[in-house]
PDB file of N, CA and C in Angstrom:
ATOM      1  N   UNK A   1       0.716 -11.228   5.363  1.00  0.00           N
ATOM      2  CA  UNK A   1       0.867 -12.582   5.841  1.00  0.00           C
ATOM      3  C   UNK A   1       2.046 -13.208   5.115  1.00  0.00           C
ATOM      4  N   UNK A   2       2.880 -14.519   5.789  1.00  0.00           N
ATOM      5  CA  UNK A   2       3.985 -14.871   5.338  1.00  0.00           C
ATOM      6  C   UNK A   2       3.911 -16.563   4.925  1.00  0.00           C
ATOM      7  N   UNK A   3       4.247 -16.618   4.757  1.00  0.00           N
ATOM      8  CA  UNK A   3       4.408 -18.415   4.017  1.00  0.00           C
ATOM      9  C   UNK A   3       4.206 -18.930   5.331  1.00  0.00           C
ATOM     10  N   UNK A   4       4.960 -18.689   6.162  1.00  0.00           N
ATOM     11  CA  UNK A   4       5.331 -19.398   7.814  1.00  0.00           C
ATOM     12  C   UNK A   4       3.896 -19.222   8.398  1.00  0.00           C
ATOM     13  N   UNK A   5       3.558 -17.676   8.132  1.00  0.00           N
ATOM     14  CA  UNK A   5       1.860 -17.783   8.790  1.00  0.00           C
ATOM     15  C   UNK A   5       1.024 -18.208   8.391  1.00  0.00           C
ATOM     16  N   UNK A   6       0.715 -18.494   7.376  1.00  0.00           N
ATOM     17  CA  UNK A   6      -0.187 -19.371   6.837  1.00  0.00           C
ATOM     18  C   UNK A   6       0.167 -21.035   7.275  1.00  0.00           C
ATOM     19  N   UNK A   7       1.089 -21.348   6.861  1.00  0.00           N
ATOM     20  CA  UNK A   7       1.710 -22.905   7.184  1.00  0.00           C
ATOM     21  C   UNK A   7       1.034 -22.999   8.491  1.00  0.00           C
ATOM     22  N   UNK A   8       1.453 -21.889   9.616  1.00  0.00           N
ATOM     23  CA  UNK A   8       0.996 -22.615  11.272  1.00  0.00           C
ATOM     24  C   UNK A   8      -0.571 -22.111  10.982  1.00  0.00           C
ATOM     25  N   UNK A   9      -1.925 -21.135   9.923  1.00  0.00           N
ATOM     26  CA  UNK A   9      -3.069 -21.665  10.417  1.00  0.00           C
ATOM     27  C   UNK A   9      -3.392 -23.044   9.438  1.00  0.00           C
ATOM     28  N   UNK A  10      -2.436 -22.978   8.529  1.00  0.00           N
ATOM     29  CA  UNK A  10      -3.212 -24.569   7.662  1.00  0.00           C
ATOM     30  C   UNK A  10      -2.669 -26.063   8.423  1.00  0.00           C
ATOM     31  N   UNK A  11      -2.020 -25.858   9.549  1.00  0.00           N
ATOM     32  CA  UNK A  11      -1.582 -27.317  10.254  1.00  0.00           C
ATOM     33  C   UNK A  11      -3.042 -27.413  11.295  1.00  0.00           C
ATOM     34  N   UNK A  12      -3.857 -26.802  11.542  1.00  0.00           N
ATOM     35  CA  UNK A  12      -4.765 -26.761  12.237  1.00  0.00           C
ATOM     36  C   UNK A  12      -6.028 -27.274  11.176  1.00  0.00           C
ATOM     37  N   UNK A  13      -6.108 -27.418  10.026  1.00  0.00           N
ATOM     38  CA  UNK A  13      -6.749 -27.124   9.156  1.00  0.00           C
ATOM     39  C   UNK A  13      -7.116 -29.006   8.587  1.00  0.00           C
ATOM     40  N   UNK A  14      -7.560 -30.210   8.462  1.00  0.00           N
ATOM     41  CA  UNK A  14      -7.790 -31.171   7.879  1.00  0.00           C
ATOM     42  C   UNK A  14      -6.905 -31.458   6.392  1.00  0.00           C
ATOM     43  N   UNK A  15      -6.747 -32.210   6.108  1.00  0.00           N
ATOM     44  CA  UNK A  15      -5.557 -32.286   4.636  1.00  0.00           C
ATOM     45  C   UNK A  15      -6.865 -31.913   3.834  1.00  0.00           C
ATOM     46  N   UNK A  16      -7.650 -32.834   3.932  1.00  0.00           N
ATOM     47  CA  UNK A  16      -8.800 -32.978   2.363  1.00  0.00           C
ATOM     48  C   UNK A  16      -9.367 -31.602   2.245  1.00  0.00           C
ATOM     49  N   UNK A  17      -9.240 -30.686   3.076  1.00  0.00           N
ATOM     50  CA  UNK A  17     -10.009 -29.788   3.228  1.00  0.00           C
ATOM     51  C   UNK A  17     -10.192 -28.286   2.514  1.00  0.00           C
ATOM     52  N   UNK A  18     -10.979 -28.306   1.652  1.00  0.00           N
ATOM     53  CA  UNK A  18     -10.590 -26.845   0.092  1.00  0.00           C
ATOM     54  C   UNK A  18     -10.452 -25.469   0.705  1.00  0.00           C
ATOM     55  N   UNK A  19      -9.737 -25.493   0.096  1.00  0.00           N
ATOM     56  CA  UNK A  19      -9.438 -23.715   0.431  1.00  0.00           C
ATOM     57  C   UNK A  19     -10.006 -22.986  -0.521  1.00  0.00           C
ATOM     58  N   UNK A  20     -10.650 -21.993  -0.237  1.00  0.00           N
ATOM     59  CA  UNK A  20     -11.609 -21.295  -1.484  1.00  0.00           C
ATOM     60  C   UNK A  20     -10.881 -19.466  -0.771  1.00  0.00           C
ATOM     61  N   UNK A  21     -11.538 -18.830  -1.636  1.00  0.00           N
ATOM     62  CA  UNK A  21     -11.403 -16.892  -1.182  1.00  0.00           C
ATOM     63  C   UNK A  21     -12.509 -16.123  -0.927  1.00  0.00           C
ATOM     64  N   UNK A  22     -12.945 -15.837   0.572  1.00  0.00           N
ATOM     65  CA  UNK A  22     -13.938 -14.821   0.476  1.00  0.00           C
ATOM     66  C   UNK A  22     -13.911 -13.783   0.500  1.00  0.00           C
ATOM     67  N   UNK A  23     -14.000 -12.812  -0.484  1.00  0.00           N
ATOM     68  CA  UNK A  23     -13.722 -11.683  -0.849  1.00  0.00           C
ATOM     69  C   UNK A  23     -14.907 -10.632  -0.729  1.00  0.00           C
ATOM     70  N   UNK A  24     -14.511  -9.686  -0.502  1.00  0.00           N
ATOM     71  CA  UNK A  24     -15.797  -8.277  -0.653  1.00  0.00           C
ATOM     72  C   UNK A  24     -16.571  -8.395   0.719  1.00  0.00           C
ATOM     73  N   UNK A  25     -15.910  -7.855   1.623  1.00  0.00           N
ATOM     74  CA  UNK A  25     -16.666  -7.762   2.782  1.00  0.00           C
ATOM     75  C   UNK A  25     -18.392  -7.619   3.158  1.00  0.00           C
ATOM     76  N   UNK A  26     -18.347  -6.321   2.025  1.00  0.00           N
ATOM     77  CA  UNK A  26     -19.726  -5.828   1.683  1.00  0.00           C
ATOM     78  C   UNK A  26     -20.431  -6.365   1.556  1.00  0.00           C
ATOM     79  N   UNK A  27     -20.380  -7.268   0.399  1.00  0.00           N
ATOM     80  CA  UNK A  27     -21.304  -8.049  -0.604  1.00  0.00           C
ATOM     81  C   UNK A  27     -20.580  -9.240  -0.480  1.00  0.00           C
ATOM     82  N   UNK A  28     -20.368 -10.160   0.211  1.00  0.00           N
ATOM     83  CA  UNK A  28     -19.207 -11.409   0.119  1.00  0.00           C
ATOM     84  C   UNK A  28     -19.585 -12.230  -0.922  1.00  0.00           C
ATOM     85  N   UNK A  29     -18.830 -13.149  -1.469  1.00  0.00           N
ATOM     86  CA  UNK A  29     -18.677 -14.120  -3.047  1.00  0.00           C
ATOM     87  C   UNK A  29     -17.396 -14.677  -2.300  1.00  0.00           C
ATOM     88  N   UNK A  30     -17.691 -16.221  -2.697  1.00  0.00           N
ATOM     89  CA  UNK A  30     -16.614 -17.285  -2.307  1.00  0.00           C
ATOM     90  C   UNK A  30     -16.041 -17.462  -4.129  1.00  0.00           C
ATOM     91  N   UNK A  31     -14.948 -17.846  -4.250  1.00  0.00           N
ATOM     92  CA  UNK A  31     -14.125 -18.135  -4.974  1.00  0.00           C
ATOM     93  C   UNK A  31     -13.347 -19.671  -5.114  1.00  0.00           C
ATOM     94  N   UNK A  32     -12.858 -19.951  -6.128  1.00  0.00           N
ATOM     95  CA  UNK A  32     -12.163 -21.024  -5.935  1.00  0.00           C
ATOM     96  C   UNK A  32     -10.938 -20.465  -6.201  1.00  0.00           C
ATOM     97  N   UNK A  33      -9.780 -21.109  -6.004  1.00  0.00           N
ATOM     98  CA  UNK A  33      -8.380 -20.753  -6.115  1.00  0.00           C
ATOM     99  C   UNK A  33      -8.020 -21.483  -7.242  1.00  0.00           C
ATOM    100  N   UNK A  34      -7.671 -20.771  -8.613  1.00  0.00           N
ATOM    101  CA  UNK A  34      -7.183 -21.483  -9.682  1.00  0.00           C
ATOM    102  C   UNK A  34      -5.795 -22.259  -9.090  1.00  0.00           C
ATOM    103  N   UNK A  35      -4.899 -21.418  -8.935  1.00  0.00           N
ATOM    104  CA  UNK A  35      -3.190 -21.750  -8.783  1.00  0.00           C
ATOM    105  C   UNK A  35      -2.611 -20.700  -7.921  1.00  0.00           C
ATOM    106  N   UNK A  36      -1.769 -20.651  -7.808  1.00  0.00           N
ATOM    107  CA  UNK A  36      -0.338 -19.562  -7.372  1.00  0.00           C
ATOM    108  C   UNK A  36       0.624 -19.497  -8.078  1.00  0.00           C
ATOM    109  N   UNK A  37       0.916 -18.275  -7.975  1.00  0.00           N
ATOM    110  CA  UNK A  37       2.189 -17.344  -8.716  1.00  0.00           C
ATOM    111  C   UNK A  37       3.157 -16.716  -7.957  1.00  0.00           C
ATOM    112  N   UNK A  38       4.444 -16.372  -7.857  1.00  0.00           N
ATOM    113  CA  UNK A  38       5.012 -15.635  -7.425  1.00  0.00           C
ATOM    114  C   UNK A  38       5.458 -14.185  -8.291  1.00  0.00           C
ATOM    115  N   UNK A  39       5.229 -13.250  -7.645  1.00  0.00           N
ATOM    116  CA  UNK A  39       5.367 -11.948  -8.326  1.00  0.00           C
ATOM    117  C   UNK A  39       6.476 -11.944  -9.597  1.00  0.00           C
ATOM    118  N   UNK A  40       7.743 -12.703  -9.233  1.00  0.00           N
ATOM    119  CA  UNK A  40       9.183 -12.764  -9.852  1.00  0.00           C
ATOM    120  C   UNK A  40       8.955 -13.666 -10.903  1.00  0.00           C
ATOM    121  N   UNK A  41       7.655 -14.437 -11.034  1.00  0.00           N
ATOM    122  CA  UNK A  41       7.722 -15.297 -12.068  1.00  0.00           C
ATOM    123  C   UNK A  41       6.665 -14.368 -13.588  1.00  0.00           C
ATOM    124  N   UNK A  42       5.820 -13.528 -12.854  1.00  0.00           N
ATOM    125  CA  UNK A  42       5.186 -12.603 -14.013  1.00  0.00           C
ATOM    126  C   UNK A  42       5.713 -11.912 -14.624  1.00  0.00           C
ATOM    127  N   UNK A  43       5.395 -11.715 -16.386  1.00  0.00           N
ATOM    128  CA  UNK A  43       6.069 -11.647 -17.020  1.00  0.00           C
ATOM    129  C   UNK A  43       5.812 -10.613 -18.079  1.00  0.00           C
ATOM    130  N   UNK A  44       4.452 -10.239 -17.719  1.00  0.00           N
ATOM    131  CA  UNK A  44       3.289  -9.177 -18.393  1.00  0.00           C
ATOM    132  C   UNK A  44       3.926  -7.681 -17.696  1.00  0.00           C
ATOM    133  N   UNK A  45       4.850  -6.990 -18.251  1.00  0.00           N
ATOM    134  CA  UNK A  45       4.986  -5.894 -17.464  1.00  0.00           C
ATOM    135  C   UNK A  45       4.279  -4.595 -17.909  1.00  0.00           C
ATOM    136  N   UNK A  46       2.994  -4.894 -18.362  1.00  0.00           N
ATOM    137  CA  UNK A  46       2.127  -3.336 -18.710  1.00  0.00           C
ATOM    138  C   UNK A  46       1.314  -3.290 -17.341  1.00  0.00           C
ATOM    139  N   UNK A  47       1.104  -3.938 -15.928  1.00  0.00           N
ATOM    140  CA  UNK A  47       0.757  -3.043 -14.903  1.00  0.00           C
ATOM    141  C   UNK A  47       1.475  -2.004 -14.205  1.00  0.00           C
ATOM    142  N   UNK A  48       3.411  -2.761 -14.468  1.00  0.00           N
ATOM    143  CA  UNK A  48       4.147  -1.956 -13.665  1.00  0.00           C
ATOM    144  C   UNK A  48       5.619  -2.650 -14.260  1.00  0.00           C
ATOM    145  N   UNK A  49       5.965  -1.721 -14.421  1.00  0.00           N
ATOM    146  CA  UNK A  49       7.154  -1.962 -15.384  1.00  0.00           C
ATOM    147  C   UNK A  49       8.409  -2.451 -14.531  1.00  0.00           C
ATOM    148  N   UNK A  50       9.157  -3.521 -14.712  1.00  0.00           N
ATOM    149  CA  UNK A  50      10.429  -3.934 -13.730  1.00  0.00           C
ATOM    150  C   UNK A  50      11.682  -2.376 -13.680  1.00  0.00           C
ATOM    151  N   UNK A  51      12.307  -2.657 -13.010  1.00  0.00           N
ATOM    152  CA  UNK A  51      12.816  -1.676 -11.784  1.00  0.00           C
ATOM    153  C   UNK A  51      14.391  -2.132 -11.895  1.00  0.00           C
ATOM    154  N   UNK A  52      15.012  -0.823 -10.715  1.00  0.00           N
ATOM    155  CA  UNK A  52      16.335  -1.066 -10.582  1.00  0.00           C
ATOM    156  C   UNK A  52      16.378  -1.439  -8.960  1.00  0.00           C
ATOM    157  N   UNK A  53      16.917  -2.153  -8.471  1.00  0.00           N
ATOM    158  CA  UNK A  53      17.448  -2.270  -6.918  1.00  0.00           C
ATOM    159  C   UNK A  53      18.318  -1.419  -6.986  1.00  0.00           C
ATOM    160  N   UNK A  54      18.966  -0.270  -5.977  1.00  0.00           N
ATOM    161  CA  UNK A  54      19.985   0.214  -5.923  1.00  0.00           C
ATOM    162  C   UNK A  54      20.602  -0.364  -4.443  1.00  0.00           C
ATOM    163  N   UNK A  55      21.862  -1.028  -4.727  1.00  0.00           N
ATOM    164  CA  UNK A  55      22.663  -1.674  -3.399  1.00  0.00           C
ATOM    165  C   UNK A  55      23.869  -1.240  -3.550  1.00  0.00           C
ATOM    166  N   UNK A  56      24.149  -0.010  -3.012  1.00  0.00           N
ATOM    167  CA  UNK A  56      25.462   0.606  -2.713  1.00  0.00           C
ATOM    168  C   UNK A  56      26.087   1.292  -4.055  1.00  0.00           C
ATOM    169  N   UNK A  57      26.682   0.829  -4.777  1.00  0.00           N
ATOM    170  CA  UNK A  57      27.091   1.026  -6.036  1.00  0.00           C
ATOM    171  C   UNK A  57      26.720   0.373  -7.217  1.00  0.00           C
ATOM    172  N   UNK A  58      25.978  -1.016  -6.551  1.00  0.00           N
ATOM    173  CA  UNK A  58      25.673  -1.836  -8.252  1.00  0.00           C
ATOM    174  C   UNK A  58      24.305  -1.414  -8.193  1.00  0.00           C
ATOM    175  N   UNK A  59      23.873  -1.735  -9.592  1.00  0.00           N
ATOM    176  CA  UNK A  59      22.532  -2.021  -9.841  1.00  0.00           C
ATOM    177  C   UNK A  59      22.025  -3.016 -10.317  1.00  0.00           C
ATOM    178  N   UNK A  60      20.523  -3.737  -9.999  1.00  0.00           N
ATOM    179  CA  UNK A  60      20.423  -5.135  -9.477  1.00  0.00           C
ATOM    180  C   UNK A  60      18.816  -5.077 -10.733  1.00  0.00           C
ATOM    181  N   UNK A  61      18.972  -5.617 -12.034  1.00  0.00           N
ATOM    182  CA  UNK A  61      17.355  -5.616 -12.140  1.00  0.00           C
ATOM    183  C   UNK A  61      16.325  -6.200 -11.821  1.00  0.00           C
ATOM    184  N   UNK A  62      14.826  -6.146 -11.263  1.00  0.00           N
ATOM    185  CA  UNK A  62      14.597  -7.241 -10.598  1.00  0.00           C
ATOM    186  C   UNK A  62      13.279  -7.274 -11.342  1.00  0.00           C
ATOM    187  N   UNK A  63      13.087  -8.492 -11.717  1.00  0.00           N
ATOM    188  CA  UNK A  63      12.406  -9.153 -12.741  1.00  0.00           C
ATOM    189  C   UNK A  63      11.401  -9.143 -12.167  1.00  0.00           C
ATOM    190  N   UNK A  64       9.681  -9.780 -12.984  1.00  0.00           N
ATOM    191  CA  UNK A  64       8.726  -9.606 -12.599  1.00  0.00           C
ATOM    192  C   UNK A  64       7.877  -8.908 -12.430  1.00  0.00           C
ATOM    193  N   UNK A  65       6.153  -8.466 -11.810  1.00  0.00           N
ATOM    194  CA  UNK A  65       5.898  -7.727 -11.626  1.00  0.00           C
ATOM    195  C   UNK A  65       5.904  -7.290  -9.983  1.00  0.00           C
ATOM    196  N   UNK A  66       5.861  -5.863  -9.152  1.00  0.00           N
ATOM    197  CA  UNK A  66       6.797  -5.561  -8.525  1.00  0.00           C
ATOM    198  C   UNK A  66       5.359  -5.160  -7.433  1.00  0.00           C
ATOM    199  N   UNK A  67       5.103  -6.268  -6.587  1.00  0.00           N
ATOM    200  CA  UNK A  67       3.725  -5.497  -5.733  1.00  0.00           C
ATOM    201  C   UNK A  67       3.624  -4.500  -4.702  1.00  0.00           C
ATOM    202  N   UNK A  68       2.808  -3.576  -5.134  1.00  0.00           N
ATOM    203  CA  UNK A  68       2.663  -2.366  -4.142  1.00  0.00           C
ATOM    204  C   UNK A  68       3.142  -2.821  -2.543  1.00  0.00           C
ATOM    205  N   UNK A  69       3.892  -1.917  -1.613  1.00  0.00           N
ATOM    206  CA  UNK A  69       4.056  -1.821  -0.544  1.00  0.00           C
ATOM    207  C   UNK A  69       4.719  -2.980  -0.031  1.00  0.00           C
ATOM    208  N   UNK A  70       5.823  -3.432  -0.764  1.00  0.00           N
ATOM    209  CA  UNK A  70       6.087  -4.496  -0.529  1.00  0.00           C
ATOM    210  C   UNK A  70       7.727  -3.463  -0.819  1.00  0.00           C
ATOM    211  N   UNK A  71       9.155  -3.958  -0.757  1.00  0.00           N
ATOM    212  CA  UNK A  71      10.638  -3.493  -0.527  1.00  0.00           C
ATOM    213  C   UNK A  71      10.944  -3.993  -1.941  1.00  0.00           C
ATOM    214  N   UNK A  72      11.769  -3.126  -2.757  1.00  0.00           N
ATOM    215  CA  UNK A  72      11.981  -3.746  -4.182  1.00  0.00           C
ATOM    216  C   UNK A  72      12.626  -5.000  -4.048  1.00  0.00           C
ATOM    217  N   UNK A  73      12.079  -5.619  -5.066  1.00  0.00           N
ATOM    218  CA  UNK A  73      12.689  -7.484  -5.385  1.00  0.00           C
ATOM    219  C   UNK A  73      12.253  -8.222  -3.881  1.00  0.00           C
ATOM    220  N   UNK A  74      11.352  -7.484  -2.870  1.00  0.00           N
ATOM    221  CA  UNK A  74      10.848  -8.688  -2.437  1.00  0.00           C
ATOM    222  C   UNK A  74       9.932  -9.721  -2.757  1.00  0.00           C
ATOM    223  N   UNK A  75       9.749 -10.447  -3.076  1.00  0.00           N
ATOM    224  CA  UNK A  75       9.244 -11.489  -3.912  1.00  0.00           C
ATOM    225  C   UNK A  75       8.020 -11.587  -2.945  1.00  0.00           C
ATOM    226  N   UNK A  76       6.477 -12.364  -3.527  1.00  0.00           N
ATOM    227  CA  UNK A  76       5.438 -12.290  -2.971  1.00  0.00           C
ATOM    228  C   UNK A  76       4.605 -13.324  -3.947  1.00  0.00           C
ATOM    229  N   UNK A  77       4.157 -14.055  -2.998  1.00  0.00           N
ATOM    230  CA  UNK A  77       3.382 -15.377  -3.617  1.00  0.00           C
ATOM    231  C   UNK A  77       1.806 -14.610  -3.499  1.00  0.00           C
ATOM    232  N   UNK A  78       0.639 -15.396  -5.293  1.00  0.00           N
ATOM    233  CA  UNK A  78      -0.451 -14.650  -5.189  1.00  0.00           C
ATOM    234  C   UNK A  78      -1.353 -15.873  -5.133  1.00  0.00           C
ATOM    235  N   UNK A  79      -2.470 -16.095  -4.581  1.00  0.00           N
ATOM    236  CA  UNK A  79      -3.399 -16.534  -4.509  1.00  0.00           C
ATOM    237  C   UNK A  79      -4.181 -16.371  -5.597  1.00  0.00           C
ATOM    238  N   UNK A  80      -4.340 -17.343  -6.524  1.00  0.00           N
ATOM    239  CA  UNK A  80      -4.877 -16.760  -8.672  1.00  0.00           C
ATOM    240  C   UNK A  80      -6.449 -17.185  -7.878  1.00  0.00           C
ATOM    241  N   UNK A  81      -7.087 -16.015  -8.545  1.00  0.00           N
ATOM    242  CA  UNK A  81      -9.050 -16.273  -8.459  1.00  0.00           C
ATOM    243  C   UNK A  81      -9.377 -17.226  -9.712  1.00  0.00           C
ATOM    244  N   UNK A  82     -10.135 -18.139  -8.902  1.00  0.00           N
ATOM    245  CA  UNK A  82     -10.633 -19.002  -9.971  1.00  0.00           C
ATOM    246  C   UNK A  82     -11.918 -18.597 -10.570  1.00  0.00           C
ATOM    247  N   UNK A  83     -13.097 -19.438 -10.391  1.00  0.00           N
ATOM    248  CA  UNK A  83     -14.331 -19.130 -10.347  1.00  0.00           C
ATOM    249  C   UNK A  83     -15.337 -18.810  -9.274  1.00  0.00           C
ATOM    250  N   UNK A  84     -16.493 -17.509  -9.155  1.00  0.00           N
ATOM    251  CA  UNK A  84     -17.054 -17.418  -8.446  1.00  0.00           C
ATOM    252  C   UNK A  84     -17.976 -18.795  -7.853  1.00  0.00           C
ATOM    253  N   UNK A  85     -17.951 -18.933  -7.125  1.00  0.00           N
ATOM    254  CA  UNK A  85     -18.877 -20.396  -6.392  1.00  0.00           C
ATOM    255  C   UNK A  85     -20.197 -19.867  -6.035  1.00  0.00           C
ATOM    256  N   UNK A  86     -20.035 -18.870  -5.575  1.00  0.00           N
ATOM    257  CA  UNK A  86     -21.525 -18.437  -5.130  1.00  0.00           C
ATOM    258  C   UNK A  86     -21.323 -17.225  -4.019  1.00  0.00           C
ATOM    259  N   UNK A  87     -22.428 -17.134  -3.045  1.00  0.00           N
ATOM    260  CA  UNK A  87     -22.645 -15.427  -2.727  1.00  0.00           C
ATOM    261  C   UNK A  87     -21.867 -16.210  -1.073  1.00  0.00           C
ATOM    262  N   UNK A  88     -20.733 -15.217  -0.371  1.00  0.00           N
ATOM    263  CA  UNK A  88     -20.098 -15.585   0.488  1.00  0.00           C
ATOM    264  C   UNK A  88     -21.655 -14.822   2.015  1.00  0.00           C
ATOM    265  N   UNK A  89     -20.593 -15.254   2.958  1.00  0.00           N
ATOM    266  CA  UNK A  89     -21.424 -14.512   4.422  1.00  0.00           C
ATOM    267  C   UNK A  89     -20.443 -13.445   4.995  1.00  0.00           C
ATOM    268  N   UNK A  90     -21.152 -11.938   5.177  1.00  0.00           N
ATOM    269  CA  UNK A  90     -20.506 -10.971   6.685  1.00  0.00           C
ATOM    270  C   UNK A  90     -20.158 -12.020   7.232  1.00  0.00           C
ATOM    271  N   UNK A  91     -20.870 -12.530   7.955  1.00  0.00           N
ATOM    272  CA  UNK A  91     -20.479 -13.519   9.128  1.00  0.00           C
ATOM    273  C   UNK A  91     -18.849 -13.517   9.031  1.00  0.00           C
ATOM    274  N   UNK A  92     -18.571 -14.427   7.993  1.00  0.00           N
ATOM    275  CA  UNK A  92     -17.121 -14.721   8.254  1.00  0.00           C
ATOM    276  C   UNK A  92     -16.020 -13.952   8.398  1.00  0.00           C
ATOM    277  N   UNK A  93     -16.586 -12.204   8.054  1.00  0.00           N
ATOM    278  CA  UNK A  93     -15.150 -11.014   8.214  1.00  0.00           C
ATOM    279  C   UNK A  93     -15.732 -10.976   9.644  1.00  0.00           C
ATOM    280  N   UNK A  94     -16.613 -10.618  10.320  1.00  0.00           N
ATOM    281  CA  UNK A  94     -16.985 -10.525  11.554  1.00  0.00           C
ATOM    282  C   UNK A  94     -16.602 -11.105  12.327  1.00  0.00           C
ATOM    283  N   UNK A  95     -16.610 -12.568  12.154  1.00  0.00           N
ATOM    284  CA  UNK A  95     -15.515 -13.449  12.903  1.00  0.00           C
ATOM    285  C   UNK A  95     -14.412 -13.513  12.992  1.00  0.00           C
ATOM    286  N   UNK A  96     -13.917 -13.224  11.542  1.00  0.00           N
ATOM    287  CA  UNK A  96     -12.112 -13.378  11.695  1.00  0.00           C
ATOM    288  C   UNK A  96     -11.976 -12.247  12.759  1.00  0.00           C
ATOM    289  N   UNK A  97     -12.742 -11.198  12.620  1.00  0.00           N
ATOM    290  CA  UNK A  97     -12.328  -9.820  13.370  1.00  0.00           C
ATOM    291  C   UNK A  97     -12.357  -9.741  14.828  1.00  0.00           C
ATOM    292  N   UNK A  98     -13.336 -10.301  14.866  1.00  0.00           N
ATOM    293  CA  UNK A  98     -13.149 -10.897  16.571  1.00  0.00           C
ATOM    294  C   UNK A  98     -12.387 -12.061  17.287  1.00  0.00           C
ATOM    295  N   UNK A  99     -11.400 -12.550  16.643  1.00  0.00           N
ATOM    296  CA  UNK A  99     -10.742 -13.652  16.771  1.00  0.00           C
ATOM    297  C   UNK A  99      -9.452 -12.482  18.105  1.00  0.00           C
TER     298      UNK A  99
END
């Protein structure tokens, strides 16, 4: 998902309205959302150590930590887990899925 896709489902969405994370399909648990990060701003590199871009002849280092399946130095905003809130519903992967 992209900044742009999210933007057009949160214009559908009420202002006052919390955004939480339901996670674990299986067993669902709602979350609160501490903050956001962008990959380029982390700074902890013992999951995955920063990298070289190679662009033609130069080399480009690209800061941060570097998320799986994503094109080197593309940058990627994270959704930070706050606290568990309580036990989520199937229901709601079931639905998105049939959307």
């Amino acid at each position: 998902m992209t900044k742009q896709d999210l933007l057009i489902l949160l214009e559908e969405v009420d202002d006052d309205t919390e955004i939480r994370l339901m996670m674990q399909p299986s067993w669902p648990f709602e979350y609160s959302i501490a903050g956001v990060i962008l990959a380029s701003e982390i700074t902890d590199e013992d999951d995955r150590p920063r990298g070289l871009v190679h662009d033609d002849d130069e080399e480009e280092e690209i800061g941060g930590y570097q998320p799986k399946e994503l094109a080197p130095g593309q940058d990627c905003l994270f959704l930070v887990e706050g606290s568990q809130i309580g036990y989520g519903t199937k229901a709601a992967f079931d639905d998105y899925r049939r959307r």
